[in-house]
Protein backbone atom coordinates (compact mmCIF):
# COMPACT_ATOMS: atom_id res chain seq x y z
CA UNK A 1 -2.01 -19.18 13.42
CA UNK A 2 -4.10 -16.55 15.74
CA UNK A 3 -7.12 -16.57 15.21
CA UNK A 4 -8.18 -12.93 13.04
CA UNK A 5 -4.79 -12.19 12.06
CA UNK A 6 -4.93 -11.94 8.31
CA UNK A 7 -1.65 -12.52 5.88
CA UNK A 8 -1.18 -10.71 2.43
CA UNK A 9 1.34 -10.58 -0.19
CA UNK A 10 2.33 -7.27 -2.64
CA UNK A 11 4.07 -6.19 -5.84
CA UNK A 12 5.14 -2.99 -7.06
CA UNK A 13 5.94 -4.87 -10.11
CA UNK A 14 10.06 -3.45 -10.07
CA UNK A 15 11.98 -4.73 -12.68
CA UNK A 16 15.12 -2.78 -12.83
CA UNK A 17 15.72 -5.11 -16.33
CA UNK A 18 13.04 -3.59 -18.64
CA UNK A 19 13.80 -6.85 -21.03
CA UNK A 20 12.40 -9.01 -18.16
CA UNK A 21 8.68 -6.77 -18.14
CA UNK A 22 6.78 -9.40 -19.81
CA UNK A 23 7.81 -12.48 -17.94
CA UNK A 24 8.00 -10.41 -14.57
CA UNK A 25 4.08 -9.39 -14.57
CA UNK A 26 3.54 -12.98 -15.09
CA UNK A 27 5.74 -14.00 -12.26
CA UNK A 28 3.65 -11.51 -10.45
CA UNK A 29 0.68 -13.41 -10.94
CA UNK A 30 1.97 -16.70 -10.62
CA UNK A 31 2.93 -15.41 -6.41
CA UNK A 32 -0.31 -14.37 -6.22
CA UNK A 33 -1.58 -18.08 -7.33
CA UNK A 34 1.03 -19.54 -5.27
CA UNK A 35 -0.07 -17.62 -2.04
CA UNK A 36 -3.54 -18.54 -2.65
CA UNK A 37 -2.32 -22.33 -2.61
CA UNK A 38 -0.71 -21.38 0.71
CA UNK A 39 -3.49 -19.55 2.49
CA UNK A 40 -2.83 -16.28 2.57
CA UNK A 41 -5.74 -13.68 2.85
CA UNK A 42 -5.37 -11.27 0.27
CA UNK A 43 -3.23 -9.92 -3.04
CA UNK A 44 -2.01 -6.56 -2.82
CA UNK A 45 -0.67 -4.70 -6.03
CA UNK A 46 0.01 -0.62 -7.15
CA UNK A 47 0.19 1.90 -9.58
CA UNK A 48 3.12 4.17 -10.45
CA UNK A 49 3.60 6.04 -13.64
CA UNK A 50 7.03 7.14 -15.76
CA UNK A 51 9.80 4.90 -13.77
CA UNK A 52 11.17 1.45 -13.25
CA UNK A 53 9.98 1.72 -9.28
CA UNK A 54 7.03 0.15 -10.92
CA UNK A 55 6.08 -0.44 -14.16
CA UNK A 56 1.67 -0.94 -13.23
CA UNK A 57 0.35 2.33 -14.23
CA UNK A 58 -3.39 1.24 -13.48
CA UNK A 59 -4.56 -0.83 -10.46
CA UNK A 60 -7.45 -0.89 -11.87
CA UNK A 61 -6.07 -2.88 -14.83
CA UNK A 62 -3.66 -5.55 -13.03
CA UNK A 63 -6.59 -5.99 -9.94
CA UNK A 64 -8.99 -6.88 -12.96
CA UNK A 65 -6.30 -9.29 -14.33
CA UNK A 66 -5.37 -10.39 -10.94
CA UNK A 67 -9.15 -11.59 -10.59
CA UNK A 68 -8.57 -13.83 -12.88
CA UNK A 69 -6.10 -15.69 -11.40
CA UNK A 70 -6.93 -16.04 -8.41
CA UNK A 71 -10.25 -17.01 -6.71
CA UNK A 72 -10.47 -16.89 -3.17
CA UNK A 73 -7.89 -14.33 -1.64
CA UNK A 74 -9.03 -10.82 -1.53
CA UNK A 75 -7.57 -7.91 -4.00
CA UNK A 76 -6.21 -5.29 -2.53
CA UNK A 77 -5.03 -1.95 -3.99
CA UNK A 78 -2.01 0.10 -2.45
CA UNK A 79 -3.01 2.68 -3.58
CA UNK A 80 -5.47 3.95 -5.83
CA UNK A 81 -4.30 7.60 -6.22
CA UNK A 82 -7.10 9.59 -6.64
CA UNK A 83 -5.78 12.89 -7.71
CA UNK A 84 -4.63 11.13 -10.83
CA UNK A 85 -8.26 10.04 -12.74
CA UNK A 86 -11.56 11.57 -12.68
CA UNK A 87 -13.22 9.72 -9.88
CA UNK A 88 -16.61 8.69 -11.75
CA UNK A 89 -14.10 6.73 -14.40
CA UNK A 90 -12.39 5.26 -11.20
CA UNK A 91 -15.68 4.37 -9.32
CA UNK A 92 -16.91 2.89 -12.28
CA UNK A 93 -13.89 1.01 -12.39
CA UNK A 94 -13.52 -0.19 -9.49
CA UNK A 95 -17.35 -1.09 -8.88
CA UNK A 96 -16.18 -3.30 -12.38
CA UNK A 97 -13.40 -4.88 -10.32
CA UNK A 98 -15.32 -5.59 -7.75
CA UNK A 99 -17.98 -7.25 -10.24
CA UNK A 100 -15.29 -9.33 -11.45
CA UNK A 101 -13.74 -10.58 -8.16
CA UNK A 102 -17.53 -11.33 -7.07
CA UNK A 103 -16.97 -8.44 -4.47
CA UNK A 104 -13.22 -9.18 -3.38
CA UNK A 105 -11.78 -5.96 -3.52
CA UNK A 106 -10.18 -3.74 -1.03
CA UNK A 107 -10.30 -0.12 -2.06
CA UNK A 108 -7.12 1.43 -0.78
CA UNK A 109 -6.60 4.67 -1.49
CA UNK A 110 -3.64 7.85 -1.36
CA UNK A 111 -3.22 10.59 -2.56
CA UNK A 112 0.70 9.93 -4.45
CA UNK A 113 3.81 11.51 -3.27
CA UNK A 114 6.11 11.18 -6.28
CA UNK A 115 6.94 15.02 -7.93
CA UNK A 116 7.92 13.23 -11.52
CA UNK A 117 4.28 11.70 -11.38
CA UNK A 118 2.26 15.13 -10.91
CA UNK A 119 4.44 17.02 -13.49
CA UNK A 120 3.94 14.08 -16.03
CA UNK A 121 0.39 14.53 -15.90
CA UNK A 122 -0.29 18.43 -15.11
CA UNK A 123 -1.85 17.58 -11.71
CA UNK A 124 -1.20 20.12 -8.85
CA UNK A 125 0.92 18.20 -6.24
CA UNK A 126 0.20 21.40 -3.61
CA UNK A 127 -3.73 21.23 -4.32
CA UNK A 128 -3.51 16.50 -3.69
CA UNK A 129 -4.97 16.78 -0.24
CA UNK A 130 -7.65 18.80 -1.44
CA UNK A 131 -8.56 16.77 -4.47
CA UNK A 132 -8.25 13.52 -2.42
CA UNK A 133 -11.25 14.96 -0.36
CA UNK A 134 -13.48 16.11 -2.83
CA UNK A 135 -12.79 12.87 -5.02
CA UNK A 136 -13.22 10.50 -2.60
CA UNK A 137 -16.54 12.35 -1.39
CA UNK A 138 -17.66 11.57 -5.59
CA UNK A 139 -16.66 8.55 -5.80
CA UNK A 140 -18.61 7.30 -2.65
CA UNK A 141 -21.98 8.96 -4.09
CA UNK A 142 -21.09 7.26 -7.05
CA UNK A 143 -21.37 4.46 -5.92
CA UNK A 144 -24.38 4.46 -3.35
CA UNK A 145 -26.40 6.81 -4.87
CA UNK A 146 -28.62 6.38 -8.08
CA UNK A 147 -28.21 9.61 -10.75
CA UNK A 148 -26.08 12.37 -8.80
CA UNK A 149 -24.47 15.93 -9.65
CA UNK A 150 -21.57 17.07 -8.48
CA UNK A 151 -20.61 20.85 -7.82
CA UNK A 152 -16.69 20.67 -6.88
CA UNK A 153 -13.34 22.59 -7.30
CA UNK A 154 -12.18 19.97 -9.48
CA UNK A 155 -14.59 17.97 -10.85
CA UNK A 156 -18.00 18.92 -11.64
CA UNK A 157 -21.24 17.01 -12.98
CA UNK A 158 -23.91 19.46 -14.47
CA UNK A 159 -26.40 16.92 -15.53
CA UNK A 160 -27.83 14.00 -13.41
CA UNK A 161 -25.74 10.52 -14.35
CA UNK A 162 -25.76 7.26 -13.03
CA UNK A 163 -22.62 5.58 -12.49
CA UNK A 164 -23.17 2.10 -13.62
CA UNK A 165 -22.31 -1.10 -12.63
CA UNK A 166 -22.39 -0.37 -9.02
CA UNK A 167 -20.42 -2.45 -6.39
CA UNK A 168 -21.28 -5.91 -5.19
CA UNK A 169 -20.36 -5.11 -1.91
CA UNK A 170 -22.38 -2.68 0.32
CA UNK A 171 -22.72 -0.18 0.48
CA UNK A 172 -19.20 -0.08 -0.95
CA UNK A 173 -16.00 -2.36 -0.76
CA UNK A 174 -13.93 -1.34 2.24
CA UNK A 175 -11.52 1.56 1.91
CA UNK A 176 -8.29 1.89 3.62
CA UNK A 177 -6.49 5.01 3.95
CA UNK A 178 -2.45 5.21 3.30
CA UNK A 179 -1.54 6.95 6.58
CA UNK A 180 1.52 8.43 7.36
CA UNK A 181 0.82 12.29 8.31
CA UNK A 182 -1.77 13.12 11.43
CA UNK A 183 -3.91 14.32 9.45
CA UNK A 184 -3.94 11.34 7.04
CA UNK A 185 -5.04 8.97 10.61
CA UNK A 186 -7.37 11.86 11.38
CA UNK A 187 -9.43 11.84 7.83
CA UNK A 188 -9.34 8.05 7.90
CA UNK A 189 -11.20 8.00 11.44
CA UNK A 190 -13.39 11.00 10.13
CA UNK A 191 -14.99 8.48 7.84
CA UNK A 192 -14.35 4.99 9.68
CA UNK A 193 -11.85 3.87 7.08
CA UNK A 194 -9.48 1.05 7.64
CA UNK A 195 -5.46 2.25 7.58
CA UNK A 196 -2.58 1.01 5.22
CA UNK A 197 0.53 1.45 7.27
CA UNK A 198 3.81 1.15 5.44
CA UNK A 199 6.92 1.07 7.10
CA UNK A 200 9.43 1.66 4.51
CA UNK A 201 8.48 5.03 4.18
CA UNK A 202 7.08 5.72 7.88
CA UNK A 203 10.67 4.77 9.10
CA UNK A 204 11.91 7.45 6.19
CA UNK A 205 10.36 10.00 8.20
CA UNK A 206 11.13 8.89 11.87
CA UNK A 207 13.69 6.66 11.27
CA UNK A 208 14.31 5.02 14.73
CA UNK A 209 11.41 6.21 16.42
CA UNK A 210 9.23 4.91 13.45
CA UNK A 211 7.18 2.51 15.59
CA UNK A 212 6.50 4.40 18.56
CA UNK A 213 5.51 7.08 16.55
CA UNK A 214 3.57 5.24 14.26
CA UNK A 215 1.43 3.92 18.53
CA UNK A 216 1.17 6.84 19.40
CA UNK A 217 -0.79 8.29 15.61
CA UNK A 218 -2.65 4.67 15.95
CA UNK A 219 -3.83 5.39 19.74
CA UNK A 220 -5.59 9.08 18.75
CA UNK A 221 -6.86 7.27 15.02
CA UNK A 222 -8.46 4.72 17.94
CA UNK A 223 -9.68 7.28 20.09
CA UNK A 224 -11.08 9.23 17.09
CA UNK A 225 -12.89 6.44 15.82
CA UNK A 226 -15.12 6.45 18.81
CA UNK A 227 -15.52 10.21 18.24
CA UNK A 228 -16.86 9.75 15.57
CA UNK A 229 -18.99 6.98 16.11
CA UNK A 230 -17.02 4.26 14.64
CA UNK A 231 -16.09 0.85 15.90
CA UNK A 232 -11.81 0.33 15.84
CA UNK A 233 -12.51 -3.76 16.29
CA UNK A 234 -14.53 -3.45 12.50
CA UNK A 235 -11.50 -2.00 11.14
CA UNK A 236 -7.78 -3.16 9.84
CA UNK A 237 -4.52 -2.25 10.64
CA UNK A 238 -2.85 -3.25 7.64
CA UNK A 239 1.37 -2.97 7.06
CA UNK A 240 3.48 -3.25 4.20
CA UNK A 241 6.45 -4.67 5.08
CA UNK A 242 10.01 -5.54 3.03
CA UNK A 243 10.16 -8.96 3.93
CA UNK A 244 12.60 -12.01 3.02
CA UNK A 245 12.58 -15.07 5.32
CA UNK A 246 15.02 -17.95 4.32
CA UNK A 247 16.53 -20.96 6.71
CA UNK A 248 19.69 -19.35 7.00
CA UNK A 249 19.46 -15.66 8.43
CA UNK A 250 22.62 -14.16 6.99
CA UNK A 251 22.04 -15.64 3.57
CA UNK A 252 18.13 -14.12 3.67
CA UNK A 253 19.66 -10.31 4.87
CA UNK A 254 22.56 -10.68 1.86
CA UNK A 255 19.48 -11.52 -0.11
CA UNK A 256 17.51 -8.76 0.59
CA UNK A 257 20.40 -6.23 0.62
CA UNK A 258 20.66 -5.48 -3.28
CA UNK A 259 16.77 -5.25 -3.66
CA UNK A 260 16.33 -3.12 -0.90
CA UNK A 261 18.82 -0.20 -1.27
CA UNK A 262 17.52 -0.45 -4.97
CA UNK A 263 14.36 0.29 -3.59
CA UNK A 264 15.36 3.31 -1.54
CA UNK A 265 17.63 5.00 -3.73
CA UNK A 266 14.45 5.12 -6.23
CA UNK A 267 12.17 6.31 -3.15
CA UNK A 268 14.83 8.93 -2.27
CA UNK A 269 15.52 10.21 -5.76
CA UNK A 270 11.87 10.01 -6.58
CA UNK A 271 10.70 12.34 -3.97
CA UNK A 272 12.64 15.34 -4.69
CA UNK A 273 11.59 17.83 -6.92
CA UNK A 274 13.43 19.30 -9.93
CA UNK A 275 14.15 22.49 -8.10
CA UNK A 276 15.25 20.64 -4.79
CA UNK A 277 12.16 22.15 -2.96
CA UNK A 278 9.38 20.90 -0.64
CA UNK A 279 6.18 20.82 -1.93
CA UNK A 280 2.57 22.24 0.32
CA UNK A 281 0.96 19.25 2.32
CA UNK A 282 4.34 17.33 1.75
CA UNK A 283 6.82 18.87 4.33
CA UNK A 284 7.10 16.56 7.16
CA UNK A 285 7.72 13.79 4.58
CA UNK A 286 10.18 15.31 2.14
CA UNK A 287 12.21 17.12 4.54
CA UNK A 288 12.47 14.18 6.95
CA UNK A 289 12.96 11.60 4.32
CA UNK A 290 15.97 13.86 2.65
CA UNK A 291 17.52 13.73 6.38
CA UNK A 292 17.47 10.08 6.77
CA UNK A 293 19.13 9.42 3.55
CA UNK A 294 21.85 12.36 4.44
CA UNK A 295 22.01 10.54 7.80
CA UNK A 296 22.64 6.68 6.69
CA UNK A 297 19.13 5.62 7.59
CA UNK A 298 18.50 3.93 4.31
CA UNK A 299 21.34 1.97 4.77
CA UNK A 300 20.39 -1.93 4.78
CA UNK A 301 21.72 -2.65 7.93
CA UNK A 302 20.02 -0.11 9.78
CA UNK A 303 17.17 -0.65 7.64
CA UNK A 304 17.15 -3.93 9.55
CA UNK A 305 18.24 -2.52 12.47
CA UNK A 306 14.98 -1.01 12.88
CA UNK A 307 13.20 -3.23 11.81
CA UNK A 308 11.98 -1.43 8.92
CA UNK A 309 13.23 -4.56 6.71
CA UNK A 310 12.62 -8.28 7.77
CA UNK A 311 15.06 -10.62 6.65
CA UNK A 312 15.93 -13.42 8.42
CA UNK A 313 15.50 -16.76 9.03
CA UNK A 314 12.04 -17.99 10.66
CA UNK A 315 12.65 -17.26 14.15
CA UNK A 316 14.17 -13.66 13.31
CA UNK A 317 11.41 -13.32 11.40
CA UNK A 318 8.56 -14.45 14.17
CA UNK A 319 10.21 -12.46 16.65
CA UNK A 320 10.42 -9.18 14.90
CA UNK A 321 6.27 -9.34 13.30
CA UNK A 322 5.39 -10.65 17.08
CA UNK A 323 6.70 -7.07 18.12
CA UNK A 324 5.19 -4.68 15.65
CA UNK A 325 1.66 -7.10 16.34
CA UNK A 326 1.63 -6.38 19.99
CA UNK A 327 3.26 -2.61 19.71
CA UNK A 328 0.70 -1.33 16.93
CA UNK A 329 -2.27 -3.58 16.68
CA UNK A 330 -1.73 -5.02 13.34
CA UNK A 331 -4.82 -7.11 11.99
CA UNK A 332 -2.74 -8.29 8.46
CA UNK A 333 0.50 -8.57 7.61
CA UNK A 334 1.49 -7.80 3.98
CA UNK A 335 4.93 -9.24 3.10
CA UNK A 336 6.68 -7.54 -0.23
CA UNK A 337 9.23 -10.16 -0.97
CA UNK A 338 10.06 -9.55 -4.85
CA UNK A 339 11.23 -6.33 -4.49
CA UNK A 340 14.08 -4.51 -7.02
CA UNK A 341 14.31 -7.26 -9.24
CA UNK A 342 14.13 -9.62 -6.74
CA UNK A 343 14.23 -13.25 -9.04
CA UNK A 344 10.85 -14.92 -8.85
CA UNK A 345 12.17 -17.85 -7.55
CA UNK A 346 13.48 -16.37 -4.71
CA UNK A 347 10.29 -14.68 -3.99
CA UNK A 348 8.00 -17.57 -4.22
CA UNK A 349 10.65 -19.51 -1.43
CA UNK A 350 10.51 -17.16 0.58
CA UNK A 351 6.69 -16.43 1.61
CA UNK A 352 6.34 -20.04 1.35
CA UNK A 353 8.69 -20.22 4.13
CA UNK A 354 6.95 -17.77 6.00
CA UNK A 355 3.65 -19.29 5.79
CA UNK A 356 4.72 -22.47 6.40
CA UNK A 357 7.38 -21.73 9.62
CA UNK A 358 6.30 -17.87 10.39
CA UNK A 359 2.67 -17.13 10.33
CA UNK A 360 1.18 -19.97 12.51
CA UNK A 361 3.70 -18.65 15.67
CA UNK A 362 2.57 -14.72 15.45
């Protein structure tokens, strides 16, 4: 295995089967325990609110269980939205996490791009950007500083208060940015944040062109870094990718093929409003991602393709993460094997496989 190239696994926790929710979040955490075994660097887990496309409605909840399990990897979060909670509960919560973990945590963080989610909680979708900014910007004094007030558009704190337990990791655990937009790559190299790539829904809005798109917003977050003072080789280049890796290659892609056009039909229904608009700050995503599905993008085979989905057998496999490694820079791959209801057995075989016949030959 390279030396520096770091391995995770994730769950969205999908369980199509509602039935199945109780024995599923366990199966969750017995990957997580079973990639630990293996080797692998770090747990990655999310929160989604009023669907199947995942039942965790609180990362803050399954990292803190999570810690539990497991006791080496990392815990990462993909993504804390931040428009969703008052960001002194979720720096208190995650300086808890982090407590608990005995400072594991990776604080990745987004600001949500589901419609259903914003209406379902009276939260401005058109005003996210905005409240990303100002929330982050509270949640880092929260955590650094000792008593603090806060005069925001959203959120404001009259009277001095300090946010206790603060992080064991300082002066804070590292953040990661979900970056898809410019502007996302641009605020994360503001700040000298780390980037969560994702190509299931960067290939939604380039579709073929996904990863030279996705160099070239990588080569000005680089060159922005140094800008602004920041280091690039301190930071990660993280990607989520659908993943499946079995012996034989056909059997892993016929494998993968229900979960993942599961997945996208949720993605693609999930993203449209009720009125069939687009949405401020949201317009290069949704109107892109609408013409890949009218297109036959999300298709499974060109899915794979593109290389947007991995599933193969190891070689397929090696060849296609030895590409995206040397095109974009990646510093850890995540693989998301249980996706859509994906059985748990299946799962756990597969990034077994992949540690054991993929990883050490990227």
């Amino acid at each position: 295995m390279k030396k520096g190239l770091k391995w995770g696994v994730f769950s969205l926790s999908q369980y199509p089967d509602q039935s199945f929710r109780v024995e599923g979040l366990e199966s969750d955490m017995k990957l997580f325990e079973l990639a630990e075994a293996l080797g692998y660097d770090t747990a990655w887990v999310a929160e989604h609110l009023f669907s199947t496309y995942g039942i965790v409605t609180s990362t803050q909840v399954i990292a803190a269980a999570v810690a539990q399990r497991i006791k080496r990897m990392r815990i990462g979060t993909a993504v804390v939205v931040v428009p969703f909670n008052h960001p002194l509960r979720t720096a208190a919560d995650f300086a808890l996490v982090d407590c608990l973990s005995r400072g594991r945590l990776n604080f990745g963080i987004g600001r949500a791009y589901q419609p259903h989610e914003f209406v379902g909680l009276g939260v401005p979708m058109d005003q996210s950007r905005e409240m990303f900014d100002e929330g982050v910007e509270l949640i880092l004094r929260a955590w650094g500083e000792g008593k603090i007030t806060f005069d925001g558009t959203y959120w404001k704190v009259p009277e001095p208060i300090d946010v206790l337990p603060k992080p064991v990791q300082l002066p804070h655990p590292p953040i990661y940015q979900a970056s898809i937009s410019t502007e996302s790559f641009a605020n994360a190299a503001k700040h000298g944040w780390s980037v969560q790539l994702a190509a299931p829904f960067t290939y939604r809005t380039y579709r073929e062109e996904w990863i030279p798109r996705l160099g070239d917003e990588l080569r000005r977050y680089e060159k922005a870094l140094v800008e602004h003072g920041h280091d690039p080789a301190k930071l990660e280049r993280m990607i989520l990718l659908p993943f499946y890796c079995d012996t034989d290659g056909a059997r892993a892609r016929e494998t993968m093929r229900g979960p993942v056009e599961w997945f996208y039909e949720k993605v693609a229904s999930h993203q449209q409003t009720s009125a069939g608009g687009v949405v401020r700050g949201y317009e290069t995503t949704m109107i892109e991602g609408r013409k890949a599905r009218e297109m036959g993008y999300l298709a499974f085979d060109k899915l794979i393709e593109h290389g947007a989905c991995i599933a193969g057998d190891p070689q397929e496999c090696i060849d296609r993460l030895k590409r995206l490694k040397e095109e974009l820079g990646i510093t850890e791959f995540v693989l998301w094997s249980n996706m859509g209801g994906m059985p748990p057995v299946r799962a756990e075989n597969s990034i077994r496989l992949a540690w054991e016949q993929v990883a050490p030959f990227v």
